[in-house]
Protein backbone atom coordinates (compact mmCIF):
# COMPACT_ATOMS: atom_id res chain seq x y z
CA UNK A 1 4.76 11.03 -4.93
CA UNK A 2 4.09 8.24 -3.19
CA UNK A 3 1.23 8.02 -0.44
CA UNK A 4 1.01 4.87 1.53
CA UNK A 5 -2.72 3.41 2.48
CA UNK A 6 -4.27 4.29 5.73
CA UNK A 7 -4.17 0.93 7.36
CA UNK A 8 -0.50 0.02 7.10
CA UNK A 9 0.59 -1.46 10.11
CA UNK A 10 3.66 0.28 11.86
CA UNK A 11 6.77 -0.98 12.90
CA UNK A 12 5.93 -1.28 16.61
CA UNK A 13 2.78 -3.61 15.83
CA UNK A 14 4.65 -6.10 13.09
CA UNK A 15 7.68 -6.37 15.11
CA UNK A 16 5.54 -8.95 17.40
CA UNK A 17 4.61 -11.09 14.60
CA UNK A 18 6.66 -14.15 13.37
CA UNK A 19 8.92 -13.74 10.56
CA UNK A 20 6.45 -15.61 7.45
CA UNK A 21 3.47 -13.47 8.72
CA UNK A 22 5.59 -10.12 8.60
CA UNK A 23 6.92 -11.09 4.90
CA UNK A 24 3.52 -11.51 4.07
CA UNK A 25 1.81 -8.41 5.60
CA UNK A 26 4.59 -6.81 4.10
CA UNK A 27 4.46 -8.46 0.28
CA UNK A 28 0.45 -7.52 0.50
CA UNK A 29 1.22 -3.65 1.65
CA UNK A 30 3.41 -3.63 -1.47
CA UNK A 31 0.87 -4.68 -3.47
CA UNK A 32 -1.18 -2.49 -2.38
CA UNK A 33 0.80 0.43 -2.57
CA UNK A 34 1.50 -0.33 -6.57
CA UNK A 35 -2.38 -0.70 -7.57
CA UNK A 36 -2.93 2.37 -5.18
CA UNK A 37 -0.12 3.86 -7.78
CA UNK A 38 -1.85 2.48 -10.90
CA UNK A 39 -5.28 3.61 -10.01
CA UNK A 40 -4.43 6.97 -9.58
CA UNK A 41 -2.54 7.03 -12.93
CA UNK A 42 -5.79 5.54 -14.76
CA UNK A 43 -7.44 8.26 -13.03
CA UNK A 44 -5.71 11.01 -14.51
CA UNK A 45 -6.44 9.35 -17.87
CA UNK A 46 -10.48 10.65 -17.66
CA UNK A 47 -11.25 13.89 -18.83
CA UNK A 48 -12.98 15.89 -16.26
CA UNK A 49 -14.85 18.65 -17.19
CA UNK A 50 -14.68 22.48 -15.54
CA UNK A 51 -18.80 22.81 -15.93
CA UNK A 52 -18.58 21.40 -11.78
CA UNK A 53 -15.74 22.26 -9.81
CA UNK A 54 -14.12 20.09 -7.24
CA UNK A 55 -15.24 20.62 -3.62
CA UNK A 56 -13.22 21.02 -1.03
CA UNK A 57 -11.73 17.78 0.23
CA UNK A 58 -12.98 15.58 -2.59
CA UNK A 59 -9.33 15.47 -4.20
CA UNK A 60 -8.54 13.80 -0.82
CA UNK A 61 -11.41 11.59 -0.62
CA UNK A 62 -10.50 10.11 -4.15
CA UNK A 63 -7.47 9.46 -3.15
CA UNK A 64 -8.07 7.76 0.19
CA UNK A 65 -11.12 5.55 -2.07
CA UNK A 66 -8.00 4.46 -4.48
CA UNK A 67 -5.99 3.59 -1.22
CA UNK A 68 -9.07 1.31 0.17
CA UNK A 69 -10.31 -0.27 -3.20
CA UNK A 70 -6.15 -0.91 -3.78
CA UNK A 71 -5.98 -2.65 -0.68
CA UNK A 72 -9.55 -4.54 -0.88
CA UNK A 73 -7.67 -5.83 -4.75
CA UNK A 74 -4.56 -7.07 -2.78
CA UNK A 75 -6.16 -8.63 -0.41
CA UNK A 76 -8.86 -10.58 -2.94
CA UNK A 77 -7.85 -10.47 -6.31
CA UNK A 78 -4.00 -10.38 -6.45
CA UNK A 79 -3.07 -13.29 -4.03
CA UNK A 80 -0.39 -14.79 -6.56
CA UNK A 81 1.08 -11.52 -6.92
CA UNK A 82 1.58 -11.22 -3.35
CA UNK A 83 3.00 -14.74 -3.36
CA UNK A 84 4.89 -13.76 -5.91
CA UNK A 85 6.72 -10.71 -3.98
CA UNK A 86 6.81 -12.76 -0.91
CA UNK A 87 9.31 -15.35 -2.23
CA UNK A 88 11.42 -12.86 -3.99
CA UNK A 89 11.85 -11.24 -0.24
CA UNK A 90 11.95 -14.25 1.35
CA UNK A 91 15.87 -14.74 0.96
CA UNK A 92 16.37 -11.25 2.70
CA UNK A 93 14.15 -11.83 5.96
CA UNK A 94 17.28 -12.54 8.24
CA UNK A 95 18.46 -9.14 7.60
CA UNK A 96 19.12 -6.91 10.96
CA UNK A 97 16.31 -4.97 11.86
CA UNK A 98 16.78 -1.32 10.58
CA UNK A 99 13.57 0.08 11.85
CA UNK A 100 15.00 1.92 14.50
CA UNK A 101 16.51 4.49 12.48
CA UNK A 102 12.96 5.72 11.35
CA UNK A 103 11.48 5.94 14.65
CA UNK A 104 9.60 9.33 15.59
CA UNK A 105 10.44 10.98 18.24
């Protein structure tokens, strides 16, 4: 399952922005979202011993850390992957806005 990182901006804040800094906030919370996916899988490669249990909670917290560290790596160390997803998107940014349809109420 997927989990998206904590500080993913919502609909109602991007809407405001122009188009090229929306594609781009966008292309770097996809990034971010796929190393968040591949740290958790490299994760699960270390053995953990039983000899100390998990405390309550610290699942969680390891998660959330992989959700920051994934984010800090977009954000400083994958900048030509984000430029990378941000031109293959780029050629659907005049599409209508859809975001209505997933609005809470």
């Amino acid at each position: 399952m997927i989990t998206l990182p904590l500080s993913l901006i919502n609909s109602s804040n991007i809407k405001d922005l122009p188009k090229d800094k929306q594609l781009k906030i966008v292309s770097a919370q996809f990034v971010s979202v796929l190393l968040s996916e591949v740290f958790k899988e490299m994760e699960k490669g270390i053995y953990k011993s039983n000899l100390v249990p998990d405390q309550l909670g610290e699942s969680w917290y390891r998660q959330w850390l992989m959700d920051i560290y994934a984010q800090d790596a977009a954000s400083q160390n994958f900048g030509q992957l984000v430029k990378l997803v941000e031109t293959q998107i780029t050629p659907y940014k005049d599409l209508p806005d859809r975001t209505e349809n997933f609005s809470t109420k």
